[in-house]
N, C-alpha and C. Protein backbone atom coordinates (compact mmCIF):
# COMPACT_ATOMS: atom_id res chain seq x y z
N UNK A 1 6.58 -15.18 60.61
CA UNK A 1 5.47 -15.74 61.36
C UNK A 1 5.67 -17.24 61.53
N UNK A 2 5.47 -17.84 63.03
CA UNK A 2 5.42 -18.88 63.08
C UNK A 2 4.40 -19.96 62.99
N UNK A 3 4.57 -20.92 62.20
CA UNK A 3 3.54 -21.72 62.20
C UNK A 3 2.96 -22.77 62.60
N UNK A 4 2.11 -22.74 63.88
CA UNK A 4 2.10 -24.02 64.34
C UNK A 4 2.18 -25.44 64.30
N UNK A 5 2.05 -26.47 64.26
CA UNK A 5 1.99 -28.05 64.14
C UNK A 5 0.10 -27.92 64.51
N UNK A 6 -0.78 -28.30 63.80
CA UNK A 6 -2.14 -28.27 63.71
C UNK A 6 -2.30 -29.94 64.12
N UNK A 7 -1.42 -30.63 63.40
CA UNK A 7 -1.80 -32.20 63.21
C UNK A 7 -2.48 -32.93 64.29
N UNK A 8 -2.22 -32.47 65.71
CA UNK A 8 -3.35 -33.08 66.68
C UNK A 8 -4.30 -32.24 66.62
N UNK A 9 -4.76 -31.18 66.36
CA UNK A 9 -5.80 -30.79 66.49
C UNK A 9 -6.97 -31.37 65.20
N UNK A 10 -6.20 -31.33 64.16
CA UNK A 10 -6.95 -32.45 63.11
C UNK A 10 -7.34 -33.89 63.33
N UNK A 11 -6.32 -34.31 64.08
CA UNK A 11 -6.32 -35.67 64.62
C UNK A 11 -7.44 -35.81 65.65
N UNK A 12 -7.43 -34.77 66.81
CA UNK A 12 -8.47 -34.75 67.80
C UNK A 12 -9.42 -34.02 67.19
N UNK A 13 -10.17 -33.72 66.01
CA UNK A 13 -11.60 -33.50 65.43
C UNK A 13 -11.72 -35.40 64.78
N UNK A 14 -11.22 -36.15 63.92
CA UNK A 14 -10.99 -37.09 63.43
C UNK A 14 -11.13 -38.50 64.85
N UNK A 15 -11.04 -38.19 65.95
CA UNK A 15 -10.79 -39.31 66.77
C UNK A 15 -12.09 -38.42 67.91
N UNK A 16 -12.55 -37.65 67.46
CA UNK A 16 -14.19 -37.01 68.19
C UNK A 16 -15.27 -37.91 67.28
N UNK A 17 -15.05 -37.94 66.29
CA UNK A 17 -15.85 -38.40 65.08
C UNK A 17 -16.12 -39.58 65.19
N UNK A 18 -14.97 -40.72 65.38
CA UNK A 18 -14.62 -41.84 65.23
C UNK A 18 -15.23 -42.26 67.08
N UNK A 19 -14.76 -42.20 67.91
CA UNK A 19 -15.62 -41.97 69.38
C UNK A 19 -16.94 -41.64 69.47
N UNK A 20 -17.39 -40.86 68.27
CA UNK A 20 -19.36 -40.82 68.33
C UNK A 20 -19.53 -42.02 67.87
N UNK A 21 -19.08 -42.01 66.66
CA UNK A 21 -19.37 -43.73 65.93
C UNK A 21 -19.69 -44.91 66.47
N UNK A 22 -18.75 -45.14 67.81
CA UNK A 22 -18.07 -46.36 68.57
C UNK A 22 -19.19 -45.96 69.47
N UNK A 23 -19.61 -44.80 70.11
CA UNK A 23 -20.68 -44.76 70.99
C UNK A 23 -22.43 -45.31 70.62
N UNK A 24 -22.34 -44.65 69.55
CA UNK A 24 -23.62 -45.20 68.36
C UNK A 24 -23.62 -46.44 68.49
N UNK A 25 -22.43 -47.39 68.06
CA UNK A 25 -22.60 -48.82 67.70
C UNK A 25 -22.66 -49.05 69.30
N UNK A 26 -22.35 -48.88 70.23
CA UNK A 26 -22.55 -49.90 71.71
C UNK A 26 -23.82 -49.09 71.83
N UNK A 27 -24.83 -48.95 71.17
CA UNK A 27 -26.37 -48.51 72.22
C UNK A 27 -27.37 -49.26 71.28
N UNK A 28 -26.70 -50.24 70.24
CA UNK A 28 -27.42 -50.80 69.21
C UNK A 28 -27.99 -52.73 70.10
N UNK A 29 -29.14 -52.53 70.46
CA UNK A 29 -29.52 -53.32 71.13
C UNK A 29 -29.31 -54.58 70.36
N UNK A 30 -28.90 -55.95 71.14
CA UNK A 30 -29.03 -57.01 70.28
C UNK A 30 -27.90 -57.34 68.87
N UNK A 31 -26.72 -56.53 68.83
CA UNK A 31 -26.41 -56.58 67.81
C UNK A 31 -25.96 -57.97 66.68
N UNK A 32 -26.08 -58.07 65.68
CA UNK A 32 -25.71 -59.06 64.89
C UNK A 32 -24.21 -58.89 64.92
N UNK A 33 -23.64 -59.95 64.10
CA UNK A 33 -22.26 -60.67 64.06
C UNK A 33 -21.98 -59.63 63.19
N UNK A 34 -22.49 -58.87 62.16
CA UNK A 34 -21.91 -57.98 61.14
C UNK A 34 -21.78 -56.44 61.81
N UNK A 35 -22.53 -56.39 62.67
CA UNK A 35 -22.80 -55.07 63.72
C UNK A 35 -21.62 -55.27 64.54
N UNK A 36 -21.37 -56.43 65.48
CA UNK A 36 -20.32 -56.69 66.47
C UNK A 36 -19.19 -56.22 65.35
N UNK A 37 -18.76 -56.70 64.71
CA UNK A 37 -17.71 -56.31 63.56
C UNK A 37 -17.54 -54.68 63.58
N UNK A 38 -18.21 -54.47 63.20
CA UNK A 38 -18.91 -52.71 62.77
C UNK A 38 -17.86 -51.94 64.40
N UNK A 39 -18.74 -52.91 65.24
CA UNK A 39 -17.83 -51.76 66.40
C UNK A 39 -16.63 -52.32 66.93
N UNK A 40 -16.13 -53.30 66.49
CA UNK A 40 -14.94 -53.63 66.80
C UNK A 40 -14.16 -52.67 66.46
N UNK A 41 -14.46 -52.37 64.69
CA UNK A 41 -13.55 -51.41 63.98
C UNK A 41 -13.76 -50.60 64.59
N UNK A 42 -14.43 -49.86 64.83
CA UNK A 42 -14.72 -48.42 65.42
C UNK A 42 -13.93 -48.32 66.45
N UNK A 43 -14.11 -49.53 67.50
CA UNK A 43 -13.09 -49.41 68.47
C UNK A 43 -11.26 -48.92 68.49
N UNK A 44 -11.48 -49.89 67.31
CA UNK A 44 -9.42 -49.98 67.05
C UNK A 44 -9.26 -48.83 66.22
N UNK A 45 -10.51 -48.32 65.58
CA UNK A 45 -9.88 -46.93 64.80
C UNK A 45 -9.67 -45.64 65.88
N UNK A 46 -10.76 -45.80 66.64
CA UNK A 46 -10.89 -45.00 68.07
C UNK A 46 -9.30 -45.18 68.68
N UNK A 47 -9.28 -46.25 69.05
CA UNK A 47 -7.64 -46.60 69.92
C UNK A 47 -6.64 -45.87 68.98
N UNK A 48 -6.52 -46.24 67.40
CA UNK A 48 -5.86 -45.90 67.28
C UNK A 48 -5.39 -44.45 66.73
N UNK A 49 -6.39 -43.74 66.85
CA UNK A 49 -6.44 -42.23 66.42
C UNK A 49 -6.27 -41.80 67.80
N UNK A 50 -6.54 -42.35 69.09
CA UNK A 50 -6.43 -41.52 70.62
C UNK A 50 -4.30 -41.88 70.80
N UNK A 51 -4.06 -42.83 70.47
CA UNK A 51 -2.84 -42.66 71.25
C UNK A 51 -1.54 -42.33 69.46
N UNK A 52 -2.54 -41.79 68.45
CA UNK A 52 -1.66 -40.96 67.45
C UNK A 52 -1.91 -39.11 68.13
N UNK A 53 -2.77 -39.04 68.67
CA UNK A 53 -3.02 -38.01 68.84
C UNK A 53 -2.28 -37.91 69.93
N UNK A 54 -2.35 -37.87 71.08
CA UNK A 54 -1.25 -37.92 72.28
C UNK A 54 -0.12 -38.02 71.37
N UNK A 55 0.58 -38.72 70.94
CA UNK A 55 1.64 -38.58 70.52
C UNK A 55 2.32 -37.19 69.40
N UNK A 56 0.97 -36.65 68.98
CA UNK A 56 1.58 -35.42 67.84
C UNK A 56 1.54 -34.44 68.58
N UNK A 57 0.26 -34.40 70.10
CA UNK A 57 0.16 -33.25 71.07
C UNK A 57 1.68 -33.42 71.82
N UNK A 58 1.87 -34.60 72.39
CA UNK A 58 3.39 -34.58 73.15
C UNK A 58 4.61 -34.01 72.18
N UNK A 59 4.52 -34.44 70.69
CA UNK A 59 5.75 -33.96 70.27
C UNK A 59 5.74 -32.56 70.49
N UNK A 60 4.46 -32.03 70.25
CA UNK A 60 4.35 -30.40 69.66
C UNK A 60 4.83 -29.41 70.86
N UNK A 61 5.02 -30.68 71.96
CA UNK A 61 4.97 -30.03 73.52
C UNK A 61 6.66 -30.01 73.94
N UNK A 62 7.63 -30.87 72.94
CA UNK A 62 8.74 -30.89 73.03
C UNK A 62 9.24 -32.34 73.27
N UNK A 63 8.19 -33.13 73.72
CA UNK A 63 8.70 -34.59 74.03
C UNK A 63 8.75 -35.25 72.72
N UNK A 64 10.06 -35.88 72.14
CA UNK A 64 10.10 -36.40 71.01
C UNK A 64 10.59 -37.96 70.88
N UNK A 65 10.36 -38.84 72.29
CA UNK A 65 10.39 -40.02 72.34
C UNK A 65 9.21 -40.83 72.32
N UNK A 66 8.31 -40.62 72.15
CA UNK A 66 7.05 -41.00 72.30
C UNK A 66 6.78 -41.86 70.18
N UNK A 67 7.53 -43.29 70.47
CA UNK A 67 7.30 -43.65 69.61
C UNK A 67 6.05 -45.33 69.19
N UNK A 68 5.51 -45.35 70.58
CA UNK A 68 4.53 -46.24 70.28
C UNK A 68 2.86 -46.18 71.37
N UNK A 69 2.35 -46.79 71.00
CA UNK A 69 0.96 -46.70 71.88
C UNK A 69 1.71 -46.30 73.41
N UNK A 70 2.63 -47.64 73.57
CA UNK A 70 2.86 -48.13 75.45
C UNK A 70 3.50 -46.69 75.83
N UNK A 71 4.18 -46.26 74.74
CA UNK A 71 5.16 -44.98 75.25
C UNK A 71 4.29 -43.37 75.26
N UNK A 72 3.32 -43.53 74.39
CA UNK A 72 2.55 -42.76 74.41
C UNK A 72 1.57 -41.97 75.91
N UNK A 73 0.73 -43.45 75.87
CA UNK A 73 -0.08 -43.55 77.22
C UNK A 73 1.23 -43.56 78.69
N UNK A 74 2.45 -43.95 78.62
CA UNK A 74 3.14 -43.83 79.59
C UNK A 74 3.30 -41.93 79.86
N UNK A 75 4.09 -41.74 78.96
CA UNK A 75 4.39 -40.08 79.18
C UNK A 75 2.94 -39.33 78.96
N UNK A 76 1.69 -39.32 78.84
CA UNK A 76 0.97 -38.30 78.96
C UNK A 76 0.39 -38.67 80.12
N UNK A 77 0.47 -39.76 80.96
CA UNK A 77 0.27 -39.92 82.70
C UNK A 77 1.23 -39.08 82.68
């Protein structure tokens, strides 16, 4: 039996999660300097769980050059 590569699909529950978060913090009216912070992170954890994920879905798909953000977002256009 063969066993799939799961890792983007873990990755894309993990970067659903992290994308509610980031949505939560931008509807927070007025935010303070410790709040702005708050969704910065959210942002860059967001970024950076969306173009790890493209990259474990592209490998699983056969493409195995896909070794940074730029190369990522290039080959899944």
């Amino acid at each position: 039996m063969e066993r799939k590569d799961i890792r983007w699909q873990q990755r894309f529950h993990n970067f659903t999660k992290a994308l509610n978060y980031l949505e939560q913090a931008l509807q927070i009216p007025d935010p303070d300097i410790v709040q702005k912070a708050g969704t910065i992170h959210f942002f860059e954890m967001s970024f950076e769980l969306a173009w790890n994920l493209l990259k474990d879905y592209l490998e699983e798909q056969g493409f195995m050059d896909v070794k940074s953000p730029r190369s990522a977002l290039k080959k899944a256009f």
